[in-house]
C-alpha atoms as a PDB file:
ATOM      1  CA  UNK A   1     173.729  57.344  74.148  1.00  0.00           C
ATOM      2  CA  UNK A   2     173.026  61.004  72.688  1.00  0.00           C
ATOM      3  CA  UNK A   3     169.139  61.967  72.300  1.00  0.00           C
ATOM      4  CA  UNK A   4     170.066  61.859  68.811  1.00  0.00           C
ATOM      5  CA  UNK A   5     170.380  58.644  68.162  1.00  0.00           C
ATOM      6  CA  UNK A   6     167.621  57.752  71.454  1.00  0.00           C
ATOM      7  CA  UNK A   7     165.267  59.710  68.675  1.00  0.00           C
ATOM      8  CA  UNK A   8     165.819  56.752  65.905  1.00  0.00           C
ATOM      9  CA  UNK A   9     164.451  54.290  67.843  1.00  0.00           C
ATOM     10  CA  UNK A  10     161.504  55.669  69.341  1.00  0.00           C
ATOM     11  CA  UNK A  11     158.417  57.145  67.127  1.00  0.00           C
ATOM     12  CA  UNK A  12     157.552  61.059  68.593  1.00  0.00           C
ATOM     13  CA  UNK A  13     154.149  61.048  69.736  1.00  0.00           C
ATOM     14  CA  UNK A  14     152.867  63.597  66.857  1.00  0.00           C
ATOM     15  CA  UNK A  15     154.337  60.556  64.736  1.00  0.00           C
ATOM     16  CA  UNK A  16     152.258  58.030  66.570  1.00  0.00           C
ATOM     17  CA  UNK A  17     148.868  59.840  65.817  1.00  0.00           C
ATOM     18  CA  UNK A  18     149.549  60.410  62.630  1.00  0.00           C
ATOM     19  CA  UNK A  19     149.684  56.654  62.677  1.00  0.00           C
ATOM     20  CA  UNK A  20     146.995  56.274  64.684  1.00  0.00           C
ATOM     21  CA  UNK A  21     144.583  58.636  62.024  1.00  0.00           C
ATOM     22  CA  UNK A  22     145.735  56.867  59.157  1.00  0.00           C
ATOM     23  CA  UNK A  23     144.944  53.524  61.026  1.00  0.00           C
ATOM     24  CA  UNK A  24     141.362  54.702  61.662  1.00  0.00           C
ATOM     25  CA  UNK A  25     140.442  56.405  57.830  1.00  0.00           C
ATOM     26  CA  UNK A  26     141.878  52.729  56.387  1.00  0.00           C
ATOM     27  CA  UNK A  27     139.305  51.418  58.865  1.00  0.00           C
ATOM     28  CA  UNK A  28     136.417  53.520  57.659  1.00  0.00           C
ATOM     29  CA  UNK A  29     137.582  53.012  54.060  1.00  0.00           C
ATOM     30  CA  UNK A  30     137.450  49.196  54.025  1.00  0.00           C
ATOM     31  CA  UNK A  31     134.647  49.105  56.813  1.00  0.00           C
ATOM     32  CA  UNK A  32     131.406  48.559  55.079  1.00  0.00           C
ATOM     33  CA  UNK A  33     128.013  47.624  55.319  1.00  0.00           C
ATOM     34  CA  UNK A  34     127.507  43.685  54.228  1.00  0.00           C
ATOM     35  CA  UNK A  35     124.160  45.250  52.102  1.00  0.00           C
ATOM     36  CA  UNK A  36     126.451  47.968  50.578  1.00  0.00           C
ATOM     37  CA  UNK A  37     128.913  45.613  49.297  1.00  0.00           C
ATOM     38  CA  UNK A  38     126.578  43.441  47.822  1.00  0.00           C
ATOM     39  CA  UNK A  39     124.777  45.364  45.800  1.00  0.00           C
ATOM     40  CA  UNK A  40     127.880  47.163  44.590  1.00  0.00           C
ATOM     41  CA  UNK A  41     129.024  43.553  43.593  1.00  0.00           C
ATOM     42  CA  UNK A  42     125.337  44.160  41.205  1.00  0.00           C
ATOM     43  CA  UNK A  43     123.715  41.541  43.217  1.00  0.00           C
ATOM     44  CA  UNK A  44     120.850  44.133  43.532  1.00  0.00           C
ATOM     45  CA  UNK A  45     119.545  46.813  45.507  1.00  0.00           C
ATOM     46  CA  UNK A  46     120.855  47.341  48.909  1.00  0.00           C
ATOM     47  CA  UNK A  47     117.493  46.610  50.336  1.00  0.00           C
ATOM     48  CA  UNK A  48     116.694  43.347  48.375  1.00  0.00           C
ATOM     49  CA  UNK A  49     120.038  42.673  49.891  1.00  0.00           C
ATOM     50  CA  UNK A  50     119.189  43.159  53.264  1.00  0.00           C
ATOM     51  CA  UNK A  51     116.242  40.914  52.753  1.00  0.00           C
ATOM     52  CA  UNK A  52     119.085  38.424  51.313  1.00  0.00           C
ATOM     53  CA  UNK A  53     120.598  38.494  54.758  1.00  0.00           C
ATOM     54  CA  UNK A  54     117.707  38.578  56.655  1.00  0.00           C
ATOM     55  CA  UNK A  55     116.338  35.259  54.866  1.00  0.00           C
ATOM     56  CA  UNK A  56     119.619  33.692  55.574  1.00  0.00           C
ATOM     57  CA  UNK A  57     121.323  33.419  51.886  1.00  0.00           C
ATOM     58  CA  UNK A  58     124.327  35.176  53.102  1.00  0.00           C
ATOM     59  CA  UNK A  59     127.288  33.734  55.041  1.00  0.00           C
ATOM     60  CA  UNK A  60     130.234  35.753  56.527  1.00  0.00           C
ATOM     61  CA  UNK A  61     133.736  33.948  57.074  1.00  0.00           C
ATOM     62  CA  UNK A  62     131.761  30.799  57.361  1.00  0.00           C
ATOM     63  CA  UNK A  63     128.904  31.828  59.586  1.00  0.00           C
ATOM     64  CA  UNK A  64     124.903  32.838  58.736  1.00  0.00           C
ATOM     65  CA  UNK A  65     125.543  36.676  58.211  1.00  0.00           C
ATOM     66  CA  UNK A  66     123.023  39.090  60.543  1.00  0.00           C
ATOM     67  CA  UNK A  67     121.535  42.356  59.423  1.00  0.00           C
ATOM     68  CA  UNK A  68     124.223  45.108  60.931  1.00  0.00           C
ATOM     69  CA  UNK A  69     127.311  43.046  59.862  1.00  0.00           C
ATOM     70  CA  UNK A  70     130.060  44.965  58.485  1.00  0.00           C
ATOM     71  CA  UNK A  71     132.752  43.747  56.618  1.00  0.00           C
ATOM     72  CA  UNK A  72     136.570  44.316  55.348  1.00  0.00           C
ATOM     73  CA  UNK A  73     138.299  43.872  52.021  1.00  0.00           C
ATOM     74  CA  UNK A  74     140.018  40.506  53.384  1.00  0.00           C
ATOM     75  CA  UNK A  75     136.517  39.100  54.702  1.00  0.00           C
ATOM     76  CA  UNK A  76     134.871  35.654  53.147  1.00  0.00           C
ATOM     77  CA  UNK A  77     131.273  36.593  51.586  1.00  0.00           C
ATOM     78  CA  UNK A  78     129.245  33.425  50.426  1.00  0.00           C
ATOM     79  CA  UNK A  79     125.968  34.230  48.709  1.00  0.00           C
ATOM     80  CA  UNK A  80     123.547  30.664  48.248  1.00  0.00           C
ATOM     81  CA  UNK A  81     126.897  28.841  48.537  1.00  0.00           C
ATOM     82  CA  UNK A  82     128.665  30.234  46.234  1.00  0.00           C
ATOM     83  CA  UNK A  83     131.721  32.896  47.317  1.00  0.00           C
ATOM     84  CA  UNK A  84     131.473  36.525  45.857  1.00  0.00           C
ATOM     85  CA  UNK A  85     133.735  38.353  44.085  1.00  0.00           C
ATOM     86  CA  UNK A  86     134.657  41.395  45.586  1.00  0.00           C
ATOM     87  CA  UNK A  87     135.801  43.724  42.880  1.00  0.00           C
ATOM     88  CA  UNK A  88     132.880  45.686  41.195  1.00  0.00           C
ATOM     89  CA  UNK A  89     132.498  45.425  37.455  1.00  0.00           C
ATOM     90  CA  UNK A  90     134.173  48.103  35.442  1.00  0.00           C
ATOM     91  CA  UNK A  91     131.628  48.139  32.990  1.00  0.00           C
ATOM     92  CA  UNK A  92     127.704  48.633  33.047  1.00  0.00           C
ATOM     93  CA  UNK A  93     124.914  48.050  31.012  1.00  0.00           C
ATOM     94  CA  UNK A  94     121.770  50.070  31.507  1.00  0.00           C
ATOM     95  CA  UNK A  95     118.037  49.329  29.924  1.00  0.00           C
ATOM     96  CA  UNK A  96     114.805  51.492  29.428  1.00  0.00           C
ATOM     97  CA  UNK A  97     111.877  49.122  29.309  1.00  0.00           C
ATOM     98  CA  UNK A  98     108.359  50.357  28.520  1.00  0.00           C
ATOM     99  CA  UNK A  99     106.502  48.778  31.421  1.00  0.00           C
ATOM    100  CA  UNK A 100     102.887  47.557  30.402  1.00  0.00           C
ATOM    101  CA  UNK A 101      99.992  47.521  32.888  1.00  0.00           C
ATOM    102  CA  UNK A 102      99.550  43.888  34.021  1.00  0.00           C
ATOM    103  CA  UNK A 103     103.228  43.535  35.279  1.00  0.00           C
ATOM    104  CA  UNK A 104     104.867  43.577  38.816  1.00  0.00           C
ATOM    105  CA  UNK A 105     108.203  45.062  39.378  1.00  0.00           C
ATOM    106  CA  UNK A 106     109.501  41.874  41.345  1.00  0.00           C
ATOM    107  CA  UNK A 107     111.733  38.771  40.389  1.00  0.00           C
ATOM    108  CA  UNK A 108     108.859  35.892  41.547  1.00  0.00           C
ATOM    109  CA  UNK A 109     105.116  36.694  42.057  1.00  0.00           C
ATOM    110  CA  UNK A 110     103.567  34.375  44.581  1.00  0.00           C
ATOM    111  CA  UNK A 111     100.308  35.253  41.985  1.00  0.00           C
ATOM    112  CA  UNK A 112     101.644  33.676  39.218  1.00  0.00           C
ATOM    113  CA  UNK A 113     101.738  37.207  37.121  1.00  0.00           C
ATOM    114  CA  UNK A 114     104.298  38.221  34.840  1.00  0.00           C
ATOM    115  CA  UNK A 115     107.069  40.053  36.364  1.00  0.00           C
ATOM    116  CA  UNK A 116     108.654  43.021  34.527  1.00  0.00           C
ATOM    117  CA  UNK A 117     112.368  40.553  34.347  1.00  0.00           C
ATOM    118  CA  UNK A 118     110.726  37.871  32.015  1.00  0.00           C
ATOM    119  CA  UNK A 119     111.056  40.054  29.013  1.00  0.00           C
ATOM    120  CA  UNK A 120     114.935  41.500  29.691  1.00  0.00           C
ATOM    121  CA  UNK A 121     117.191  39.940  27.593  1.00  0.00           C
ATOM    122  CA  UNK A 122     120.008  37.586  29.758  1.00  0.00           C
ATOM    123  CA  UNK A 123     122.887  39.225  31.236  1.00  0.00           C
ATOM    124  CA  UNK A 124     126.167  37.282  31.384  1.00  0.00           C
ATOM    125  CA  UNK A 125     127.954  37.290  34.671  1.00  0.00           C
ATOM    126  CA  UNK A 126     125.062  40.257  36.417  1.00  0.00           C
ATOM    127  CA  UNK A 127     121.753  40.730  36.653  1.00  0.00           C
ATOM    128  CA  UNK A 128     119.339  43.107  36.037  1.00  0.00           C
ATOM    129  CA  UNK A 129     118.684  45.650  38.907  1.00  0.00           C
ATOM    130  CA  UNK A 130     115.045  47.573  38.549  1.00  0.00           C
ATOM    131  CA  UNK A 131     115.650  51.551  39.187  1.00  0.00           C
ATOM    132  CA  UNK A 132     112.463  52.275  41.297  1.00  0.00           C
ATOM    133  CA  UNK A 133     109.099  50.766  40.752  1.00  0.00           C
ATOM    134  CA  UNK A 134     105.879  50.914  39.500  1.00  0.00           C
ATOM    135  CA  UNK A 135     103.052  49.445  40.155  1.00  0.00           C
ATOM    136  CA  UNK A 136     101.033  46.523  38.641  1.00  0.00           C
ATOM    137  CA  UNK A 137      98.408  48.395  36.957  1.00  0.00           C
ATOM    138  CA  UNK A 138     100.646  51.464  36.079  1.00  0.00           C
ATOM    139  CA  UNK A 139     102.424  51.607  32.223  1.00  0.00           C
ATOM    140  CA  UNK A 140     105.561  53.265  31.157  1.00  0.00           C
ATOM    141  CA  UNK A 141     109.364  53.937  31.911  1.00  0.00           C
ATOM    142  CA  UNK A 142     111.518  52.177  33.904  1.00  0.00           C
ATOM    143  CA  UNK A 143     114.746  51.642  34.308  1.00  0.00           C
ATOM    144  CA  UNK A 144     117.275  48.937  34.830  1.00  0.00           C
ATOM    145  CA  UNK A 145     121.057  48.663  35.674  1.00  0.00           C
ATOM    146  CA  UNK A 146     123.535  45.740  36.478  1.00  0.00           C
ATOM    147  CA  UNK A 147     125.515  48.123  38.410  1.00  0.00           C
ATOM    148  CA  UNK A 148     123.723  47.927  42.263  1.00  0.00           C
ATOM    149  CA  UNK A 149     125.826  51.099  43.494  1.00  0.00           C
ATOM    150  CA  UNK A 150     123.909  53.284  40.623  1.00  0.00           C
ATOM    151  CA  UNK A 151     120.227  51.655  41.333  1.00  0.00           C
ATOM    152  CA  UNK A 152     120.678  52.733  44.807  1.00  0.00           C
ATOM    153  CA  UNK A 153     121.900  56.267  44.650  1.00  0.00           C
ATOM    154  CA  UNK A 154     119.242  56.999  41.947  1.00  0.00           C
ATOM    155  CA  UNK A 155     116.526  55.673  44.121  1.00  0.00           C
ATOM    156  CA  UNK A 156     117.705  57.367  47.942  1.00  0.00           C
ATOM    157  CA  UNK A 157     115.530  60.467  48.775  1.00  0.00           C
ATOM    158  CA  UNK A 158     118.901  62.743  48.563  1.00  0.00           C
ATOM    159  CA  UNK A 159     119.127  62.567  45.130  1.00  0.00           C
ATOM    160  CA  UNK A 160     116.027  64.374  44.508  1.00  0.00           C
ATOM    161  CA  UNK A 161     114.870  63.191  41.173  1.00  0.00           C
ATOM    162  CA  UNK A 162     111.769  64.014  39.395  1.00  0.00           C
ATOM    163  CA  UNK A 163     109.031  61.809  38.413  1.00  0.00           C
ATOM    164  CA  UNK A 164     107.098  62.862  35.683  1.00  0.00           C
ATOM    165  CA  UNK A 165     103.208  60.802  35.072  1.00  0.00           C
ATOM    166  CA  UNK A 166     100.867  61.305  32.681  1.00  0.00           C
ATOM    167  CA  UNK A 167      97.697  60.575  34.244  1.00  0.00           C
ATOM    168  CA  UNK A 168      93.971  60.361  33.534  1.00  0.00           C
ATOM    169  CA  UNK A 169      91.523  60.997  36.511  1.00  0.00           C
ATOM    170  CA  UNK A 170      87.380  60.842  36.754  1.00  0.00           C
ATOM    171  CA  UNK A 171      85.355  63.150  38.602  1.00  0.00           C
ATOM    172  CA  UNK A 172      85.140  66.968  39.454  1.00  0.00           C
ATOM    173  CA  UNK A 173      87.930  69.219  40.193  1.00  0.00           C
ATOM    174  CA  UNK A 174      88.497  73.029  39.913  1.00  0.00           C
ATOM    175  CA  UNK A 175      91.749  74.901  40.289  1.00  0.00           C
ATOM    176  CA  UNK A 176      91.711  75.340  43.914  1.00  0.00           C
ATOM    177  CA  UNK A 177      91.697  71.388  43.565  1.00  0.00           C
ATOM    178  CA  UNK A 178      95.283  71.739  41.759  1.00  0.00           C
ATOM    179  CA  UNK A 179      96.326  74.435  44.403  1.00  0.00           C
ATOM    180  CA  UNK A 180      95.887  72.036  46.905  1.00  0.00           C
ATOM    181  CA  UNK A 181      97.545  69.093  45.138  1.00  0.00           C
ATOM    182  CA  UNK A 182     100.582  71.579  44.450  1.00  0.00           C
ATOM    183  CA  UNK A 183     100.601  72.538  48.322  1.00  0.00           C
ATOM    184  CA  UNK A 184     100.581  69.514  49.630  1.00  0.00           C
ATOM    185  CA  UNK A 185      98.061  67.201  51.762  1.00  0.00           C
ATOM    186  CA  UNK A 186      98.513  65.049  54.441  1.00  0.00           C
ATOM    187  CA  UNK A 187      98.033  61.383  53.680  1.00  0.00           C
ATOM    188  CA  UNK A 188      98.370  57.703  55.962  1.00  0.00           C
ATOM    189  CA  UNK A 189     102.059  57.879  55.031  1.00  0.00           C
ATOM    190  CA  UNK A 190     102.577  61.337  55.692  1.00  0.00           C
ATOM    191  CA  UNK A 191     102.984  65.153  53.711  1.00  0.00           C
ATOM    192  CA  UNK A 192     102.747  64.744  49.760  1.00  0.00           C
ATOM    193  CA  UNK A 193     102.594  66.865  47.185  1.00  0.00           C
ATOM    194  CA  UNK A 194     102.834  67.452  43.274  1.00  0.00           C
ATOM    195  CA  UNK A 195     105.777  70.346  42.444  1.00  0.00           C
ATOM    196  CA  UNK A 196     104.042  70.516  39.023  1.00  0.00           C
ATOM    197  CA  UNK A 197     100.742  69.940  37.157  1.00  0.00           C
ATOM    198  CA  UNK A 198     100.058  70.932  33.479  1.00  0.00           C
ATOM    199  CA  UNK A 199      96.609  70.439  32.281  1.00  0.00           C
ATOM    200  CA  UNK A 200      96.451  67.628  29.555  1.00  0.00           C
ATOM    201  CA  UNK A 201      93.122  68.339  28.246  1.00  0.00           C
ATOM    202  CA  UNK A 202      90.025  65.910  27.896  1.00  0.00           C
ATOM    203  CA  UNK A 203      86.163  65.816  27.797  1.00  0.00           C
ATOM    204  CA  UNK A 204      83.713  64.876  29.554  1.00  0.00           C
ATOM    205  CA  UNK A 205      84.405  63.544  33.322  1.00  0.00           C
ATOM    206  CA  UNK A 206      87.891  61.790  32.145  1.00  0.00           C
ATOM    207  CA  UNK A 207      90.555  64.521  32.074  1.00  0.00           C
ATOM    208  CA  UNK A 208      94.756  64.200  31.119  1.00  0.00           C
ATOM    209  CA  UNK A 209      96.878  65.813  33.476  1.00  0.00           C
ATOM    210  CA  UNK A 210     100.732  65.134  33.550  1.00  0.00           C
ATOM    211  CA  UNK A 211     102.150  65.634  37.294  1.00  0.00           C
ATOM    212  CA  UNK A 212     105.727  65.771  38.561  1.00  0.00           C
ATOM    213  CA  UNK A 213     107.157  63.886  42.055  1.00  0.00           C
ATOM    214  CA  UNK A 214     110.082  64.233  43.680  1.00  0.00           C
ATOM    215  CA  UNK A 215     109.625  60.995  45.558  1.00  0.00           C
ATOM    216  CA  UNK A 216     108.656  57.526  44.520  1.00  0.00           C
ATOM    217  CA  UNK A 217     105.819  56.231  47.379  1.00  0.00           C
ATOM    218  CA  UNK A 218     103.879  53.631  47.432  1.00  0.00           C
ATOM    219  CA  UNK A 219     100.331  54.403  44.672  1.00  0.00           C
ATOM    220  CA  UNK A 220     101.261  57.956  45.538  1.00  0.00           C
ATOM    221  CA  UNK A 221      99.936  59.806  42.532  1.00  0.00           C
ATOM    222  CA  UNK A 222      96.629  57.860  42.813  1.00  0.00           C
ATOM    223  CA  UNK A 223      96.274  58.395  46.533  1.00  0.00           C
ATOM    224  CA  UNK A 224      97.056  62.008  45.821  1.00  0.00           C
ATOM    225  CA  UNK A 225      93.986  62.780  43.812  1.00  0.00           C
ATOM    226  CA  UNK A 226      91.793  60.286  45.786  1.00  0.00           C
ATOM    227  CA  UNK A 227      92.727  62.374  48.195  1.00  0.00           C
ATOM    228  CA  UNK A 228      90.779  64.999  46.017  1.00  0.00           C
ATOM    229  CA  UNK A 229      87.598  62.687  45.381  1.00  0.00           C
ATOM    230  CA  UNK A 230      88.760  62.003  42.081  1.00  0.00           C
ATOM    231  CA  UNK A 231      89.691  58.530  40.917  1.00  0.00           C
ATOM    232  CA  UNK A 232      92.824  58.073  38.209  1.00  0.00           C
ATOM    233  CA  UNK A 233      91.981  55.438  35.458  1.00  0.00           C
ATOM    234  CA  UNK A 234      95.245  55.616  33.426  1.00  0.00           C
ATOM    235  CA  UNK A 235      98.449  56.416  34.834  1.00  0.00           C
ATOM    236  CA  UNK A 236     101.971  56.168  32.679  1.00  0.00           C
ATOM    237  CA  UNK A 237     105.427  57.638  33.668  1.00  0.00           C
ATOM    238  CA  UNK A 238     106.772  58.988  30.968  1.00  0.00           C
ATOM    239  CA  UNK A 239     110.082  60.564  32.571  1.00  0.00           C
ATOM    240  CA  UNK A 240     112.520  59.742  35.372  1.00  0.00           C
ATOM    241  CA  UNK A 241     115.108  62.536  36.080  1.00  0.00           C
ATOM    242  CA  UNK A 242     116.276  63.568  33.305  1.00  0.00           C
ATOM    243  CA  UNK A 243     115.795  60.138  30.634  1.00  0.00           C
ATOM    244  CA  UNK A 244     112.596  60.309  28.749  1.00  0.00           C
ATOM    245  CA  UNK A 245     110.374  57.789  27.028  1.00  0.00           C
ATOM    246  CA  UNK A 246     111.074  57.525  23.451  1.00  0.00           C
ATOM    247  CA  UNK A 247     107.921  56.779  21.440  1.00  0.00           C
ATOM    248  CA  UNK A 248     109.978  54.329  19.436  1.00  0.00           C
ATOM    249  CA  UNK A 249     110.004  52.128  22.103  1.00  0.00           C
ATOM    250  CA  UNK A 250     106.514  50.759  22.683  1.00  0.00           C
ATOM    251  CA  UNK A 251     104.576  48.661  25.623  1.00  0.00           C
ATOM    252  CA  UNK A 252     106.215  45.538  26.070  1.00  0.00           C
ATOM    253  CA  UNK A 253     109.754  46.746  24.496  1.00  0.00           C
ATOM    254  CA  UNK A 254     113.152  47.407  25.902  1.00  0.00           C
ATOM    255  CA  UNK A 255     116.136  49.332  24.496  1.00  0.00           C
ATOM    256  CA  UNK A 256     120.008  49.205  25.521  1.00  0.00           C
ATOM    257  CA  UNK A 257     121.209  52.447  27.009  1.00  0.00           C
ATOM    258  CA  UNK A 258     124.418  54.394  25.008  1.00  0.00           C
ATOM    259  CA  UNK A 259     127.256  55.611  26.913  1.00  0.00           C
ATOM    260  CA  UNK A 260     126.065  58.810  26.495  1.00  0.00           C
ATOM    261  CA  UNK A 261     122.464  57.804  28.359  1.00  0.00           C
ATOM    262  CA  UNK A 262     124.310  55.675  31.050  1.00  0.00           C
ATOM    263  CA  UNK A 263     126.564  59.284  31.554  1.00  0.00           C
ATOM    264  CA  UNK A 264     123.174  61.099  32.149  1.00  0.00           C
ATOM    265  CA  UNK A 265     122.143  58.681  34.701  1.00  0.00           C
ATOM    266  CA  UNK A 266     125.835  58.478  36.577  1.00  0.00           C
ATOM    267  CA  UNK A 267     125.446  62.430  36.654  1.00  0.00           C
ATOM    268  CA  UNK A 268     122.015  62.315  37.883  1.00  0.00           C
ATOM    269  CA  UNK A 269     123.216  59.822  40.444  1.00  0.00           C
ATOM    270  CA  UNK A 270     126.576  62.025  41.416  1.00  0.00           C
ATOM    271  CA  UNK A 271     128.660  58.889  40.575  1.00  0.00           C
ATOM    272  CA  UNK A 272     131.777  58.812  38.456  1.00  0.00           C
ATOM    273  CA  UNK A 273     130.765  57.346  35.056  1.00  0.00           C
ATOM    274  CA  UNK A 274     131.123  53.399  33.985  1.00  0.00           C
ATOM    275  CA  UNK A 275     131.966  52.307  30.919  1.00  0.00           C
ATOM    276  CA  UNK A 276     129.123  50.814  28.420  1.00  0.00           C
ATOM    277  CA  UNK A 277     130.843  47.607  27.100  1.00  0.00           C
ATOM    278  CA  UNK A 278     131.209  46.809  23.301  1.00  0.00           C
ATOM    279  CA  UNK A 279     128.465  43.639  22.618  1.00  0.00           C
ATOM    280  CA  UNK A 280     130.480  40.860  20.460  1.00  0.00           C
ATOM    281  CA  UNK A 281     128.244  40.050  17.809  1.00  0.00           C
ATOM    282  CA  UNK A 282     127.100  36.814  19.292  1.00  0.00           C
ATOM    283  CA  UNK A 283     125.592  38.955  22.055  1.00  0.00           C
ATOM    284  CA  UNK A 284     124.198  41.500  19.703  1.00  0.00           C
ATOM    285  CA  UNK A 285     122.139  38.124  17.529  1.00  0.00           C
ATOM    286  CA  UNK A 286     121.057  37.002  21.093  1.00  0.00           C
ATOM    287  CA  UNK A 287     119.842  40.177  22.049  1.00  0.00           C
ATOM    288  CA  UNK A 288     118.048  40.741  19.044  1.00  0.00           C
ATOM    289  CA  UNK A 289     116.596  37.228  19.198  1.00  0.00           C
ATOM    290  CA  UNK A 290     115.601  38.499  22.944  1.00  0.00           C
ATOM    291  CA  UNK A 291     113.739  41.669  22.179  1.00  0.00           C
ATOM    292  CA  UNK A 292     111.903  39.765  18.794  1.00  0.00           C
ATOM    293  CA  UNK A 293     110.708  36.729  21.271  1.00  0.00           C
ATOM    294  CA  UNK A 294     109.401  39.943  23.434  1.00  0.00           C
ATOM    295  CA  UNK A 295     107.689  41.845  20.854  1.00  0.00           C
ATOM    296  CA  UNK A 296     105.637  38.561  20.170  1.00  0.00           C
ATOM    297  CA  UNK A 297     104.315  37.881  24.058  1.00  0.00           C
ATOM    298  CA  UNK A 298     100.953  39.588  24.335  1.00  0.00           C
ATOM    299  CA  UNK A 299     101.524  40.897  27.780  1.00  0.00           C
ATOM    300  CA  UNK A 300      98.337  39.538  30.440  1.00  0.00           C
ATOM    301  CA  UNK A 301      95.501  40.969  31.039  1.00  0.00           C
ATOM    302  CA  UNK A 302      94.936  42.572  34.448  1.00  0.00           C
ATOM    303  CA  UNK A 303      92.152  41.073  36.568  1.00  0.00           C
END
C-alpha cells in the first residue's frame, strides 16, 4: 500500500490537535457555572442563586446540586422540583421604581416589612431581578430586570458604574472635611471614597450635598461621613450609571423601561442589547390596574 493512500486512513498529528483544541474551546463554551446559568435563565442574581444551591433548591441530573458544580448544555437542572428551561429569554423587560424609605430590597422579610417586590406589577413566565440595593431607610432609584445575565454585569465591581445620592447630613464640616471624603478614608470594610461632591446648600446644622460612588457597599455613604462626625438624616439616589430619576415618577411608583432605556443599560453593562417586548393590551389594563393599586398603598412608616 502507497503512503498515499496509508495517509487516508490515519489523521496527521497537526490534524489531531486541531481536534483536540476544538474539543477543549466546546468544553469551555458549554462548561458553566450552575449559578451562572441560572440567573441567565432570569431566576435572579447569580448570588441569590448560589444561596439557591446552598439551601438545597437545586438538583443536578437527579442529585442535590453543591456550590462549585458546573454544568453542560445536555445536563438535567431541577429548581424546587420543577426542571428549567435552558434557553434564555429573547426578550427583557426592565423597571425604574422610586424606592420609599420604609422598604427592604429583599423578596421575604423575616420582620414582617414591606419589601420593595410587593408593589411591581406580575411578570408572566420571569421575575423581577433588583439591580443593586438600597437600604431600608434610604429613598429613590432602583432598578429592576427579568434578564439575570444584565442584573449581574451591572452590579460586578468591573463595570464601574456611578452612584449618584443626594444626601442631607447634621453637624460641622469644613472643606478639608470634603478633601478628605474625596481622598478617601479607611473604614471596617476597607478604603472608600467619594469621586465627587457638589455642595447642595442648606441652613442651619442640616446641609444638602449630592455625592457620587463607584461602588455599592453596605450604608457606605452614611458610614462615609460618620466617618467625618457628621450624621446623614436623608439620603436618596437619584442616578445609577447613566439612567436618572424622572420627577414624574414619585415615591411609591414604578415605570416600564423603553427600548431605548433598556439599550442604555445593555451598553452600560457591555452586553449585546435584548429586545423590549410589545405588551398585548390585556397586559397593558393589568399593568395599569398594577401601578393604580400601588399609587393607593401608603407605604409604612419606619420604626
Amino acid at each position: 500500500m502507497s503512503n498515499k493512500h496509508k495517509s487516508k486512513g490515519k489523521k496527521s498529528e497537526l490534524d489531531l490537535k486541531k481536534d483536540s483544541k476544538k474539543t477543549e474551546s466546546s468544553k469551555s463554551q458549554k462548561d458553566e457555572k450552575l449559578q451562572k446559568v441560572l440567573a441567565r435563565a432570569g431566576l435572579g442574581s447569580r448570588r441569590e442563586m448560589e444561596k439557591w444551591i446552598s439551601d438545597g433548591r437545586v438538583k443536578l441530573d437527579g442529585r442535590i446540586a453543591e456550590l462549585g458544580d458546573r454544568v453542560c448544555d445536555n445536563a438535567a437542572i431541577e429548581v424546587d422540583g420543577q426542571a428549567l428551561s435552558r434557553a434564555p429569554a429573547e426578550a427583557v423587560r426592565c423597571l425604574l421604581y422610586h424606592k420609599p424609605t420604609g422598604e427592604v430590597c429583599t423578596r421575604k422579610d423575616p420582620e414582617g416589612r414591606r419589601t420593595v417586590f410587593e408593589r411591581l406589577p406580575k411578570v408572566k413566565g420571569g421575575r423581577w431581578i433588583s439591580i443593586g440595593r438600597l437600604d431600608y431607610n434610604t429613598s429613590g432609584l432602583l432598578l429592576f430586570t427579568t434578564d439575570g445575565e444584565l442584573a449581574n454585569a451591572l452590579m460586578h465591581p468591573s463595570a464601574v458604574i456611578e452612584r449618584e445620592y443626594m444626601v442631607r447630613v447634621m453637624g460641622e464640616w469644613d472643606t478639608d472635611t470634603l478633601q478628605r471624603l474625596i481622598h478617601g478614608v479607611e473604614l471596617d470594610d476597607g478604603f472608600a471614597r467619594f469621586t465627587d461632591i457638589q455642595d447642595g446648600g442648606g441652613d442651619g446644622i442640616n446641609h444638602w450635598f449630592y455625592v457620587v460612588l463607584m461602588e455599592g457597599r453596605n450604608r457606605e455613604v452614611r458610614r462615609l461621613w460618620e466617618s467625618q462626625g457628621l450624621t446623614v438624616s436623608r439620603l436618596k439616589r437619584v442616578r445609577y450609571g447613566e439612567v436618572f430619576i424622572p420627577s414624574k415618577v414619585k415615591q411609591g411608583k414604578w415605570m416600564e423601561l423603553d427600548q431605548k432605556d433598556v439599550d442604555v443599560l445593555y451598553a452600560m453593562a457591555s452586553l449585546p442589547p435584548k429586545s423590549v417586548p410589545n405588551l398585548s393590551v390585556d397586559e397593558r389594563k393589568n399593568m395599569d390596574r398594577q401601578l393604580k393599586k400601588a399609587k393607593a398603598k401608603k407605604p409604612k412608616k419606619a420604626h
